[in-house]
N, C-alpha and C. Protein backbone atom coordinates (compact mmCIF):
# COMPACT_ATOMS: atom_id res chain seq x y z
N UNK A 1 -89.91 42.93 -54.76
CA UNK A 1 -88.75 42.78 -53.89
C UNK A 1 -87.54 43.50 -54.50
N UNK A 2 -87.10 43.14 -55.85
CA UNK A 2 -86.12 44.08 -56.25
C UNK A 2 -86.36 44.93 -56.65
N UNK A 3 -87.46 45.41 -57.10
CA UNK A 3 -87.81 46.86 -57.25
C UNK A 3 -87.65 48.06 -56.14
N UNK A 4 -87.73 47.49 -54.78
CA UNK A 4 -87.74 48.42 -53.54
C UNK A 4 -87.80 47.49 -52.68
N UNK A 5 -86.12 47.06 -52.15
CA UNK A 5 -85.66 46.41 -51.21
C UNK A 5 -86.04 47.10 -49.87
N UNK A 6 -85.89 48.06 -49.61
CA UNK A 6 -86.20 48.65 -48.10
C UNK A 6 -87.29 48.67 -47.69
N UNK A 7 -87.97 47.72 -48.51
CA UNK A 7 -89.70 47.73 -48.40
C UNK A 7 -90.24 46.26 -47.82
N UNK A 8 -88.53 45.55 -48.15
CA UNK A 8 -88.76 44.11 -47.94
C UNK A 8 -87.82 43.75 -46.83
N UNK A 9 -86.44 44.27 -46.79
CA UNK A 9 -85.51 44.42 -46.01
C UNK A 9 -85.18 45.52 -45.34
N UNK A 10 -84.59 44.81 -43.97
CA UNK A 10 -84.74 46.20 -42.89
C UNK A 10 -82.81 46.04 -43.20
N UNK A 11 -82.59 45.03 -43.52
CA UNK A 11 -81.26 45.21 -43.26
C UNK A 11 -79.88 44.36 -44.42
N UNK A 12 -79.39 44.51 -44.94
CA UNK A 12 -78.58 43.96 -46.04
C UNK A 12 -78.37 42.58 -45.92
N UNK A 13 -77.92 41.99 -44.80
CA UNK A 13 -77.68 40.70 -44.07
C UNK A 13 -79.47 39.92 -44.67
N UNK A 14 -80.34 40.47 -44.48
CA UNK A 14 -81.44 39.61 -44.75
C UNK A 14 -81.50 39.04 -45.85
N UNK A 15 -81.08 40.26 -47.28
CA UNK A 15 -80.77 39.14 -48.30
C UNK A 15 -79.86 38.71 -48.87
N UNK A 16 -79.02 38.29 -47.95
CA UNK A 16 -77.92 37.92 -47.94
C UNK A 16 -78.04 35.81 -47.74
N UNK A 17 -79.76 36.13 -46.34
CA UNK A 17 -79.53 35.13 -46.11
C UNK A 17 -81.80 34.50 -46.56
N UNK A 18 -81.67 35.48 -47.62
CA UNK A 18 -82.85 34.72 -48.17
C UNK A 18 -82.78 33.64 -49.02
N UNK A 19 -83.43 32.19 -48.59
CA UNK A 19 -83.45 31.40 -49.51
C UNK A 19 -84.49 31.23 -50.66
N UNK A 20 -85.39 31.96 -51.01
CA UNK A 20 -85.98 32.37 -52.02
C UNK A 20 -85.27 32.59 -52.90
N UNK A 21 -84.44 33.53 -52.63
CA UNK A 21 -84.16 34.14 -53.85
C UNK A 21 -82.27 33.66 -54.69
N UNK A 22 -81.91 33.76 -55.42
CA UNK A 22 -80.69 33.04 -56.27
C UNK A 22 -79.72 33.98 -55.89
N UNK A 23 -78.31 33.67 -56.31
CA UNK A 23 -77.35 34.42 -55.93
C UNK A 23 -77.34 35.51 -57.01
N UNK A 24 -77.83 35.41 -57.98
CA UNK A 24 -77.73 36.54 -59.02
C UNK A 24 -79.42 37.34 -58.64
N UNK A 25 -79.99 37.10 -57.91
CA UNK A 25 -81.17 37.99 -57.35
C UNK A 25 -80.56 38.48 -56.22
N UNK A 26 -80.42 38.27 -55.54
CA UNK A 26 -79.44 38.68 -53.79
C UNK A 26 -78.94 39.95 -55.34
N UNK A 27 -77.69 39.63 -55.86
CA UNK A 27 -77.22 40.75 -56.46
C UNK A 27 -77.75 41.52 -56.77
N UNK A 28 -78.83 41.57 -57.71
CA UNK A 28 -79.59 42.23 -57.82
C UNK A 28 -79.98 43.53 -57.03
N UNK A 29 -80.97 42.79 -56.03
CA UNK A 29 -81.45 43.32 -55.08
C UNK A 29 -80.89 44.11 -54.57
N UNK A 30 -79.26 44.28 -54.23
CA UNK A 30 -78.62 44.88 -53.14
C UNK A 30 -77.71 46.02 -54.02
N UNK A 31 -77.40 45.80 -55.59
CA UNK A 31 -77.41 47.02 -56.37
C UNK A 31 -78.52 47.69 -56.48
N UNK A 32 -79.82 47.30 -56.51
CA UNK A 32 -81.03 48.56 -56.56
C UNK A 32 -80.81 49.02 -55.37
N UNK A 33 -80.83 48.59 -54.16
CA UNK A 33 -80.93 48.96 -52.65
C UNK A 33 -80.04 50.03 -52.84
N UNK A 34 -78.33 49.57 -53.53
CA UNK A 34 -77.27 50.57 -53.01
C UNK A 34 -77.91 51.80 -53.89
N UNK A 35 -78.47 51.37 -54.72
CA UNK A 35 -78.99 52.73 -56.18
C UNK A 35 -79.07 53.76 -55.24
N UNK A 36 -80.79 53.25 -55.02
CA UNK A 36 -81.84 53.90 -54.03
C UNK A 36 -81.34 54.61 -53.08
N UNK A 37 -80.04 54.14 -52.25
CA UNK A 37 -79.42 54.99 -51.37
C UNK A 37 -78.86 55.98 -51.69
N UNK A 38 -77.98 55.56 -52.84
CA UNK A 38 -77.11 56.72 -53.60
C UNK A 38 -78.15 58.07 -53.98
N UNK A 39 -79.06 57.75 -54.58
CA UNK A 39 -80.44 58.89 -54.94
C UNK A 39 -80.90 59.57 -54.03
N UNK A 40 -81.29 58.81 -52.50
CA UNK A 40 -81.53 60.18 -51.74
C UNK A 40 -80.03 60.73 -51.16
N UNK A 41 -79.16 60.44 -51.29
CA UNK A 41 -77.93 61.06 -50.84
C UNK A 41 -77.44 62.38 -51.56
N UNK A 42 -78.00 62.69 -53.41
CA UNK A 42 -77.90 63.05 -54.35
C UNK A 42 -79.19 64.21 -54.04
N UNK A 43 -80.40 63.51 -53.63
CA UNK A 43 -81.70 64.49 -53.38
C UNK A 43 -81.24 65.44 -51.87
N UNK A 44 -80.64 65.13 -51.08
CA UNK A 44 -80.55 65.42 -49.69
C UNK A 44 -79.10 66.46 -50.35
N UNK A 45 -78.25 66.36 -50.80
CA UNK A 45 -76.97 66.95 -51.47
C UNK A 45 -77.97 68.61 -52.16
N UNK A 46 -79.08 68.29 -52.46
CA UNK A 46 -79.76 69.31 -53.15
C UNK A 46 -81.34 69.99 -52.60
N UNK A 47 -80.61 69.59 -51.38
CA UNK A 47 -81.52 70.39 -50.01
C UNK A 47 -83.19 70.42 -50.28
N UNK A 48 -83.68 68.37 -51.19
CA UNK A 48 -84.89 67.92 -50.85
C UNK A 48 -84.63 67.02 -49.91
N UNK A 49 -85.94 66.71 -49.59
CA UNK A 49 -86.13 65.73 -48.46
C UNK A 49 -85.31 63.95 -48.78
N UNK A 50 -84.88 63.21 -48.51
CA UNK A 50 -84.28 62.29 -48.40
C UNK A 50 -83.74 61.76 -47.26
N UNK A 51 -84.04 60.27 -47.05
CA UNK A 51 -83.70 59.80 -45.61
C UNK A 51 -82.41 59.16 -45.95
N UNK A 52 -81.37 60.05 -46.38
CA UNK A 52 -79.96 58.99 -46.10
C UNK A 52 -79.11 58.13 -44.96
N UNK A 53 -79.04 57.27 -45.36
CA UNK A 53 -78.33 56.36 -43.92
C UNK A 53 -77.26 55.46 -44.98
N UNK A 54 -76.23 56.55 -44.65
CA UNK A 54 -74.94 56.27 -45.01
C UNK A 54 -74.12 54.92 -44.56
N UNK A 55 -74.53 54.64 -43.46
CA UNK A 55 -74.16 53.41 -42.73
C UNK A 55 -74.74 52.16 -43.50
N UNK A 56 -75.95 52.66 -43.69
CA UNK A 56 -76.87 51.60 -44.54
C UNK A 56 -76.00 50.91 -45.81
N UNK A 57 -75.85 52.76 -46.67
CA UNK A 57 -75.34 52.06 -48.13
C UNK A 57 -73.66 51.25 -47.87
N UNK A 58 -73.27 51.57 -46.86
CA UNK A 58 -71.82 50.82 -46.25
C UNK A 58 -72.53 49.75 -46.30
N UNK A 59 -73.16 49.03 -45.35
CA UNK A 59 -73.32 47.85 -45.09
C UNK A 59 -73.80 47.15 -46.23
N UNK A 60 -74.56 48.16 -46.91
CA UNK A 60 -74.96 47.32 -48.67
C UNK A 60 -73.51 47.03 -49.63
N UNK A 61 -72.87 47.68 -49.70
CA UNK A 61 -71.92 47.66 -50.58
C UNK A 61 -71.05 46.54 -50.17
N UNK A 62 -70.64 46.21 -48.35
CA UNK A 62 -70.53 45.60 -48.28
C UNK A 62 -70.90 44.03 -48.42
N UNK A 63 -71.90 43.53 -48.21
CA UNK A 63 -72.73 42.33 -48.17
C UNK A 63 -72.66 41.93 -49.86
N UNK A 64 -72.94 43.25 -50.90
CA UNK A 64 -72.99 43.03 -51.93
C UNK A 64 -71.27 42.15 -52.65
N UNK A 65 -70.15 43.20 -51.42
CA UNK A 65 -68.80 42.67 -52.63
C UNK A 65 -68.99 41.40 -52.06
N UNK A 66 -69.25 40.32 -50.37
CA UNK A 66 -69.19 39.46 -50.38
C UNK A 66 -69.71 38.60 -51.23
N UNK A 67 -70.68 38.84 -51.69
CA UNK A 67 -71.99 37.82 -52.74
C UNK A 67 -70.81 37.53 -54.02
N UNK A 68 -70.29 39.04 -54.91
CA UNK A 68 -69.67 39.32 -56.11
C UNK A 68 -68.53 38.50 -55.98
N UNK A 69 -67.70 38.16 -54.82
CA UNK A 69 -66.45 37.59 -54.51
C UNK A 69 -66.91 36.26 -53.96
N UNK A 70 -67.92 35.54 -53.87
CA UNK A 70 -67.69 34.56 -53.53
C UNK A 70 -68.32 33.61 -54.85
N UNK A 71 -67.49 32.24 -54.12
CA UNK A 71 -67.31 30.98 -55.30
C UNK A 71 -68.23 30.02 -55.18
């Protein structure tokens, strides 16, 4: 699961609202996710194949500061 979130999640909100997993896994998870995005954005920047969805790593970064900011 945290090794390759987009494999488990279609969408940031999901582990946001998995109860499996701890609030320091949610974190986890959604810094590898944002990684992973950042990398094909970096591969696609250097005219290989990469499926970037910029919207995606938005919505990750977002979901992620809520987790980091909350009490």
């Amino acid at each position: 699961m945290i090794t390759d979130p987009a494999q488990n999640y279609q969408h940031p909100e999901e582990v946001l609202i998995d109860a499996a997993l701890t609030r320091e896994e949610k974190i986890l998870v959604l810094k590898q996710w944002a990684l992973d995005e950042q990398e094909l954005g970096v591969a696609e920047e250097e005219n290989m194949h990469g499926d970037l969805q910029p919207i995606l790593l938005q919505k990750i970064l977002i979901v992620l500061h809520q987790l980091e900011n909350a009490n």
